[in-house]
N, C-alpha and C. Protein backbone atom coordinates (compact mmCIF):
# COMPACT_ATOMS: atom_id res chain seq x y z
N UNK A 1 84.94 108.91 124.32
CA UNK A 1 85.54 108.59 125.61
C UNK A 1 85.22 107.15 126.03
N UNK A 2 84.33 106.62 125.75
CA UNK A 2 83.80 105.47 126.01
C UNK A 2 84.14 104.29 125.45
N UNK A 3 84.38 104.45 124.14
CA UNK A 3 85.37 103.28 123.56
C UNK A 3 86.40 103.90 123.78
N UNK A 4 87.32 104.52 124.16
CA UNK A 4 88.59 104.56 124.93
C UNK A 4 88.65 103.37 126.20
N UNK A 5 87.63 104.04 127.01
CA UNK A 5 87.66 103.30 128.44
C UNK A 5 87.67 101.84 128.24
N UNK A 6 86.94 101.69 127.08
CA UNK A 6 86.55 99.75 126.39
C UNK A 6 88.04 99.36 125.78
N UNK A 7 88.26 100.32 125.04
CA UNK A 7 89.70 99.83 124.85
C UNK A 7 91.09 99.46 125.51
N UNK A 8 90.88 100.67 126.67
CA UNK A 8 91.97 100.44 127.64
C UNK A 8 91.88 99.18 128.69
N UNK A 9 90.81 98.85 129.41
CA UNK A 9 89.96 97.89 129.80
C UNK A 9 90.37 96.49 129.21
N UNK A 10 89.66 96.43 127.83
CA UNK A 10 90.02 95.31 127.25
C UNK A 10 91.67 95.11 126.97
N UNK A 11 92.35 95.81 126.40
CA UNK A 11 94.03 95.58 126.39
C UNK A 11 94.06 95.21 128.36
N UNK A 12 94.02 95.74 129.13
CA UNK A 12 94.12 96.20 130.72
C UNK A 12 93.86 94.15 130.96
N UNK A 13 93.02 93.77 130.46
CA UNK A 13 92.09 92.46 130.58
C UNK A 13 92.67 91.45 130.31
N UNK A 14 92.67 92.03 129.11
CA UNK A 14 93.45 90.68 128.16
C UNK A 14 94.80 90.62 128.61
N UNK A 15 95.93 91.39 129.20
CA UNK A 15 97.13 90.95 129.33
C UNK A 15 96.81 90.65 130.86
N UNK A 16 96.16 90.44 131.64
CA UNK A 16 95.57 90.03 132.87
C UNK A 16 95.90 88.35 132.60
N UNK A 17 95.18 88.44 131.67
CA UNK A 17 94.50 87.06 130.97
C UNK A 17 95.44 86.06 130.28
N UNK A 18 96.18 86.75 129.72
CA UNK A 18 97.26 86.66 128.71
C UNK A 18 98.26 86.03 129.94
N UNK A 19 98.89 86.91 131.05
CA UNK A 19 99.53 86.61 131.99
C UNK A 19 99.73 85.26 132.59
N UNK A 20 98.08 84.85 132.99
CA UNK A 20 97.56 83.92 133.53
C UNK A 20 97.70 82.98 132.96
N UNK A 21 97.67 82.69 131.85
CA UNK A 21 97.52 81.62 130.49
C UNK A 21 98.62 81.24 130.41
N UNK A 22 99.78 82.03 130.32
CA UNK A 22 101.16 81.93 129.96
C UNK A 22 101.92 81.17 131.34
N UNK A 23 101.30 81.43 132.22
CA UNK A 23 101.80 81.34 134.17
C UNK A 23 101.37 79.71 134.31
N UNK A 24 100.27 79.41 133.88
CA UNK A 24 100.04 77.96 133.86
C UNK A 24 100.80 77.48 132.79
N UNK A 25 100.68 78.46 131.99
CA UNK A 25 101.26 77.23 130.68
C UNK A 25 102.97 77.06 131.11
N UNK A 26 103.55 78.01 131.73
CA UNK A 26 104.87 77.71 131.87
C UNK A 26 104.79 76.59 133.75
N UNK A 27 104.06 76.45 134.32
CA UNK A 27 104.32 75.55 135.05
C UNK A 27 103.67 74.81 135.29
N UNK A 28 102.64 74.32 133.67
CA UNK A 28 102.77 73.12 133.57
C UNK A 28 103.10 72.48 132.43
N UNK A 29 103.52 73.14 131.47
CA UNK A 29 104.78 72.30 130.83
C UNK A 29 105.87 71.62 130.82
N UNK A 30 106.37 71.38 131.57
CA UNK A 30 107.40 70.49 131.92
C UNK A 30 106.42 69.00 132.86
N UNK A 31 105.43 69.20 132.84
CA UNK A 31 104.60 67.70 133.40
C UNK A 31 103.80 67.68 132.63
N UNK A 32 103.40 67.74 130.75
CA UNK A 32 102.62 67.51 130.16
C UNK A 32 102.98 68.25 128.71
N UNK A 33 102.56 67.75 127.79
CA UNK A 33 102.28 67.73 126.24
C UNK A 33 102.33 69.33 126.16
N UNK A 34 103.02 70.17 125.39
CA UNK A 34 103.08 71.58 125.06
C UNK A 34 101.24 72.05 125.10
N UNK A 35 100.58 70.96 123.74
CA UNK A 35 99.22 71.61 123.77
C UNK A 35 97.86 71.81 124.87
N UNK A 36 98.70 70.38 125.86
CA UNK A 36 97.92 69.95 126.90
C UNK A 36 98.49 71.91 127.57
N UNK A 37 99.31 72.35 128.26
CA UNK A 37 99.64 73.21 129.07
C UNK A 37 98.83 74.51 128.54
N UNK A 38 98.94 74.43 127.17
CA UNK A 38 98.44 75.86 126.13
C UNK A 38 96.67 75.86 127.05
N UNK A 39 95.77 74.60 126.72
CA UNK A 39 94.62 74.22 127.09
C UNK A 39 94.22 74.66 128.68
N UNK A 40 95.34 74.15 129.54
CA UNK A 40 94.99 74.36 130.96
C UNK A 40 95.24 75.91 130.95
N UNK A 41 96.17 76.40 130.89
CA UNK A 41 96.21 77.82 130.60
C UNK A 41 95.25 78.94 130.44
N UNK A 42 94.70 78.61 128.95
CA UNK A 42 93.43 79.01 128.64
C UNK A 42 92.30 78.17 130.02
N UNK A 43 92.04 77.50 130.28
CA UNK A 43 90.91 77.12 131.52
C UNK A 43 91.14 78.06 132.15
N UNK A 44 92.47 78.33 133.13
CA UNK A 44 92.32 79.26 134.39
C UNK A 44 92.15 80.67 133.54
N UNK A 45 92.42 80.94 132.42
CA UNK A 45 92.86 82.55 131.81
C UNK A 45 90.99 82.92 131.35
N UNK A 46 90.15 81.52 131.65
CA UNK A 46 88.78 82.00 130.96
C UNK A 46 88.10 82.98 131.92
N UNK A 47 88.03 82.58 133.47
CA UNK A 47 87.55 83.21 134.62
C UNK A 47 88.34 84.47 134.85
N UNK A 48 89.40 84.81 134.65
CA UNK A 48 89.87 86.18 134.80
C UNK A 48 89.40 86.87 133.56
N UNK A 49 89.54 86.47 132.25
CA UNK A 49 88.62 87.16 131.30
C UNK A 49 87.19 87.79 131.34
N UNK A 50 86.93 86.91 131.74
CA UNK A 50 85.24 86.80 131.61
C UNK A 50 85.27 87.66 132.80
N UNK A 51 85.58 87.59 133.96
CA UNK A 51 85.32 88.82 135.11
C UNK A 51 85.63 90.19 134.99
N UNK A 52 86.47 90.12 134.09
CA UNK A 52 87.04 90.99 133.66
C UNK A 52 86.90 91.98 132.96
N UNK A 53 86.23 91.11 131.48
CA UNK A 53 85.47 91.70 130.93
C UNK A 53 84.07 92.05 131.14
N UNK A 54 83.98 91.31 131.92
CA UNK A 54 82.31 91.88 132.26
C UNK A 54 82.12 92.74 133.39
N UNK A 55 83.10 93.26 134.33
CA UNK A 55 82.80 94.08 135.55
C UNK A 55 83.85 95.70 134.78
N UNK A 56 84.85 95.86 133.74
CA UNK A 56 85.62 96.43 133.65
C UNK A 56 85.12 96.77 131.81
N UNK A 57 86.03 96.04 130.75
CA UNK A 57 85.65 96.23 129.84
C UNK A 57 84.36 96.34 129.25
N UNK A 58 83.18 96.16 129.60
CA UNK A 58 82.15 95.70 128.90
C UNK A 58 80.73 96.29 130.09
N UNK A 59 81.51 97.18 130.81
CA UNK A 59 80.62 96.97 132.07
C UNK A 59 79.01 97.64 131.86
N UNK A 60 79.08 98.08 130.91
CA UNK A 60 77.32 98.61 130.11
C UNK A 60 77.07 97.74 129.17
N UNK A 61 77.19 96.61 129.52
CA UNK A 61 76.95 95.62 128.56
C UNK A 61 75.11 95.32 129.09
N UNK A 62 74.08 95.26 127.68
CA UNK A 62 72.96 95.21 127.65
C UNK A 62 72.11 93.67 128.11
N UNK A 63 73.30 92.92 128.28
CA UNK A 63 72.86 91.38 128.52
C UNK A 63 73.26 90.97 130.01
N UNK A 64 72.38 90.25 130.27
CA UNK A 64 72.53 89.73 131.89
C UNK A 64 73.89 89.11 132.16
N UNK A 65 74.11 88.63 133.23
CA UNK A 65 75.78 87.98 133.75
C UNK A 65 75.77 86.65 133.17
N UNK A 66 74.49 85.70 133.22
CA UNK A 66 74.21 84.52 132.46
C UNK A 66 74.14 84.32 131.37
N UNK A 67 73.58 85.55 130.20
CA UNK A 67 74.01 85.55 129.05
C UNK A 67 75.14 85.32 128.58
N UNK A 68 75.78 86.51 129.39
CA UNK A 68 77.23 86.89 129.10
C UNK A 68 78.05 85.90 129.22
N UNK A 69 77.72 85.13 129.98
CA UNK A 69 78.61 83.96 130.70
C UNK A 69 78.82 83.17 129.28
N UNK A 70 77.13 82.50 129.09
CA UNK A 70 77.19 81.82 127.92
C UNK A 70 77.71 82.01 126.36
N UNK A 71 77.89 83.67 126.33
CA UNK A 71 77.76 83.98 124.86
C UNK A 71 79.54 83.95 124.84
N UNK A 72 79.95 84.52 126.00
CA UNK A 72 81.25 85.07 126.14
C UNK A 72 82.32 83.57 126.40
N UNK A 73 81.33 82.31 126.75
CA UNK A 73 82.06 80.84 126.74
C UNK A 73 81.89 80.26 125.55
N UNK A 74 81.52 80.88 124.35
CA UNK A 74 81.12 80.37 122.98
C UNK A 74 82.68 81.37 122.42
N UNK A 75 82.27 82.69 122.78
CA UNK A 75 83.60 83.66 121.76
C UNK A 75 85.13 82.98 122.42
N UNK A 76 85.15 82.31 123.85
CA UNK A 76 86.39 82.30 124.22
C UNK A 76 86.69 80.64 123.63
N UNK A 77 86.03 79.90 123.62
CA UNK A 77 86.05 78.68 123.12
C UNK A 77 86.66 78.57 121.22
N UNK A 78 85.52 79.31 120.79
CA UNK A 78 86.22 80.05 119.25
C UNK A 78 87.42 80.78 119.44
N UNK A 79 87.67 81.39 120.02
CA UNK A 79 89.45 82.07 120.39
C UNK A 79 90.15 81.13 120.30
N UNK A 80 89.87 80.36 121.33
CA UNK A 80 90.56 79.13 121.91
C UNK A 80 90.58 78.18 120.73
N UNK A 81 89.90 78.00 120.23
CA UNK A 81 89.85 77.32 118.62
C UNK A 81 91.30 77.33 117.37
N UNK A 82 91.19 78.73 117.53
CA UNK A 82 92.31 79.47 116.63
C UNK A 82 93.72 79.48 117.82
N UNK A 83 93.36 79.94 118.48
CA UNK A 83 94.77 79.85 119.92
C UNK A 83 94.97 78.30 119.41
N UNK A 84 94.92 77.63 119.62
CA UNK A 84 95.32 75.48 119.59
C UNK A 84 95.81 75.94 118.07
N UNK A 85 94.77 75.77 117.24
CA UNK A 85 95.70 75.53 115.83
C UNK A 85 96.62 76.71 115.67
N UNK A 86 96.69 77.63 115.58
CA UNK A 86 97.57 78.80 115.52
C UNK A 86 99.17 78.31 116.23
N UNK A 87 98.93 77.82 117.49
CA UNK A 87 100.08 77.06 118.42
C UNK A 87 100.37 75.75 117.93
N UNK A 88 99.72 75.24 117.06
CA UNK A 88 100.19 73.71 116.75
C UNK A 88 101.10 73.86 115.68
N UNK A 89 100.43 74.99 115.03
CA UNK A 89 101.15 75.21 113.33
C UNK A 89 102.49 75.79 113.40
N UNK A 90 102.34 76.44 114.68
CA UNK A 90 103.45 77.36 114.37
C UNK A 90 104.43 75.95 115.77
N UNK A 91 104.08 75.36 116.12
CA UNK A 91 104.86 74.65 117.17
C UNK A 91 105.63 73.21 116.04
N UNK A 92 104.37 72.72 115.75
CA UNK A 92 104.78 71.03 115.53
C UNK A 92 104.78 71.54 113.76
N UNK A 93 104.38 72.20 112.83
CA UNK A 93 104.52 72.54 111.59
C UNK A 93 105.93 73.18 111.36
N UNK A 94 105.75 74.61 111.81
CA UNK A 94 106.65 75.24 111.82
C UNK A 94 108.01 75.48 112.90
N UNK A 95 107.82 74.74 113.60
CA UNK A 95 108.59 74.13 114.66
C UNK A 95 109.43 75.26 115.36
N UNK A 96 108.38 75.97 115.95
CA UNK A 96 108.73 77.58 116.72
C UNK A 96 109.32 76.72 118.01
N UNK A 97 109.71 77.56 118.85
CA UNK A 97 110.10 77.11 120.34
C UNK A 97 108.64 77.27 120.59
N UNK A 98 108.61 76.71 122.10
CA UNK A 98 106.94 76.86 122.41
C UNK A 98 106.54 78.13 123.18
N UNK A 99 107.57 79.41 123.39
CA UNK A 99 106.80 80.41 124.03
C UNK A 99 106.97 80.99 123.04
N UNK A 100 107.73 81.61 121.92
CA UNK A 100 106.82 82.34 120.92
C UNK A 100 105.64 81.80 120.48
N UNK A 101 105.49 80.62 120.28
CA UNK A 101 104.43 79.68 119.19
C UNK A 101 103.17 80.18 120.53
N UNK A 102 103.28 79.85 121.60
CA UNK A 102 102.20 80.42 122.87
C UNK A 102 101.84 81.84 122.53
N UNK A 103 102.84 83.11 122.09
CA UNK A 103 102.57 84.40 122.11
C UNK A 103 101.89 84.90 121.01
N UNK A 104 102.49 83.84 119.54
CA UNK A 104 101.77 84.10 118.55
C UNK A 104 100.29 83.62 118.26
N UNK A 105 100.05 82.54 119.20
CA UNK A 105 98.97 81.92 118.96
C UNK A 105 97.60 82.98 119.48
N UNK A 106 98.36 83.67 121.15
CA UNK A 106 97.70 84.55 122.13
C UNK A 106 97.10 85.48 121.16
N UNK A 107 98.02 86.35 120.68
CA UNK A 107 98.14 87.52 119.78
C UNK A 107 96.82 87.32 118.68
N UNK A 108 97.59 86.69 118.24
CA UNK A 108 95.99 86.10 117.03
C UNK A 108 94.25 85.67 117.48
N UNK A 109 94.75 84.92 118.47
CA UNK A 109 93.24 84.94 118.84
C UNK A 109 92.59 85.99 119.91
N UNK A 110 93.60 86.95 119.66
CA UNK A 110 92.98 88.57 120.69
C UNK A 110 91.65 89.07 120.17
N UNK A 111 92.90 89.38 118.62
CA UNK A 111 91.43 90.40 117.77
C UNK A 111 90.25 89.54 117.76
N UNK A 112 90.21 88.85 117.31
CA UNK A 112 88.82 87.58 117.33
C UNK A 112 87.99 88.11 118.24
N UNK A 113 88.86 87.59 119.52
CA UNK A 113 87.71 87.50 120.89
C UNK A 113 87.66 88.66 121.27
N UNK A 114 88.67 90.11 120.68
CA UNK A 114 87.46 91.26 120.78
C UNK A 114 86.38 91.35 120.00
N UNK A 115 86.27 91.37 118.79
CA UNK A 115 85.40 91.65 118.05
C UNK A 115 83.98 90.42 118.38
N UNK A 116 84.17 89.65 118.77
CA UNK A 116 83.22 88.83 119.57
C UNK A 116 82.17 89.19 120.40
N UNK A 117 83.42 89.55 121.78
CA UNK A 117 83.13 90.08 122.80
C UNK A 117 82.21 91.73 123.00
N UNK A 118 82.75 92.57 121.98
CA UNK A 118 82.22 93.63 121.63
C UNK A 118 80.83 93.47 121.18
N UNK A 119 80.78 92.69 119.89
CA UNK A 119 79.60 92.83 119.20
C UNK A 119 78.90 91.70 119.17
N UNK A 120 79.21 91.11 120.61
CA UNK A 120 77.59 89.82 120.58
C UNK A 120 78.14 89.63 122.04
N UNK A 121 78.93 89.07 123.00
CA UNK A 121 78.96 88.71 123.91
C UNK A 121 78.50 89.31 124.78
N UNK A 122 78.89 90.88 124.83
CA UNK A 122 78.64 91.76 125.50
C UNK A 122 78.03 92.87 125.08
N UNK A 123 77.03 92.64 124.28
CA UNK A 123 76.77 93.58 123.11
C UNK A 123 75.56 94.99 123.93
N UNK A 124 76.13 95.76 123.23
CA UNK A 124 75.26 97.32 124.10
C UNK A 124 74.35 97.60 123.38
């Protein structure tokens, strides 16, 4: 029952997050560089994550809020790692339009920053 609740939570989170990311990135793309918007995106989408995951998904998590903060700004930064190149490749390589190349990039760096988030950020 309990990784249910983590699961529903985290999907529940992440498209919170996902939302947010996509909401900046679509208004502020048209006043800046596709990757610049992807970047600000991810900034505002880190604080709804991270609250998110830590009061909802993760909420028996064995590490303090300051840990979490720190461990969970290392897994989203590594997300965010793969999110940029994932969106570049598929934008300026493979020359997607820029909201699939945004969805595919999202998508990909999900699993990551669960398996992160699960087993070190927020680890039980």
């Amino acid at each position: 029952m309990r990784r249910a609740a983590t699961g529903f939570w985290f999907v529940a989170v992440g498209a919170a997050a996902a939302l947010t990311h996509a909401t900046v990135f679509g208004l502020t793309k048209p006043l800046v560089w596709p990757e610049l918007a992807n970047a600000l995106g991810f900034g505002v989408a880190f604080f709804v994550s991270f609250t998110g995951h830590r009061r909802l998904s993760f909420r028996d998590a064995g590490t303090s809020v300051s840990q979490s903060l720190v461990r969970f700004a290392a897994t989203a930064l590594a997300g965010f790692a793969v999110n940029e190149a994932v969106f570049v490749l598929l934008l300026r390589v493979l020359h997607w339009p820029s909201w699939p190349a945004l969805i595919g990039a999202l998508l990909v760096a999900a699993g990551q920053t669960f398996l992160l988030s699960r087993f070190w950020a927020f680890r039980r």
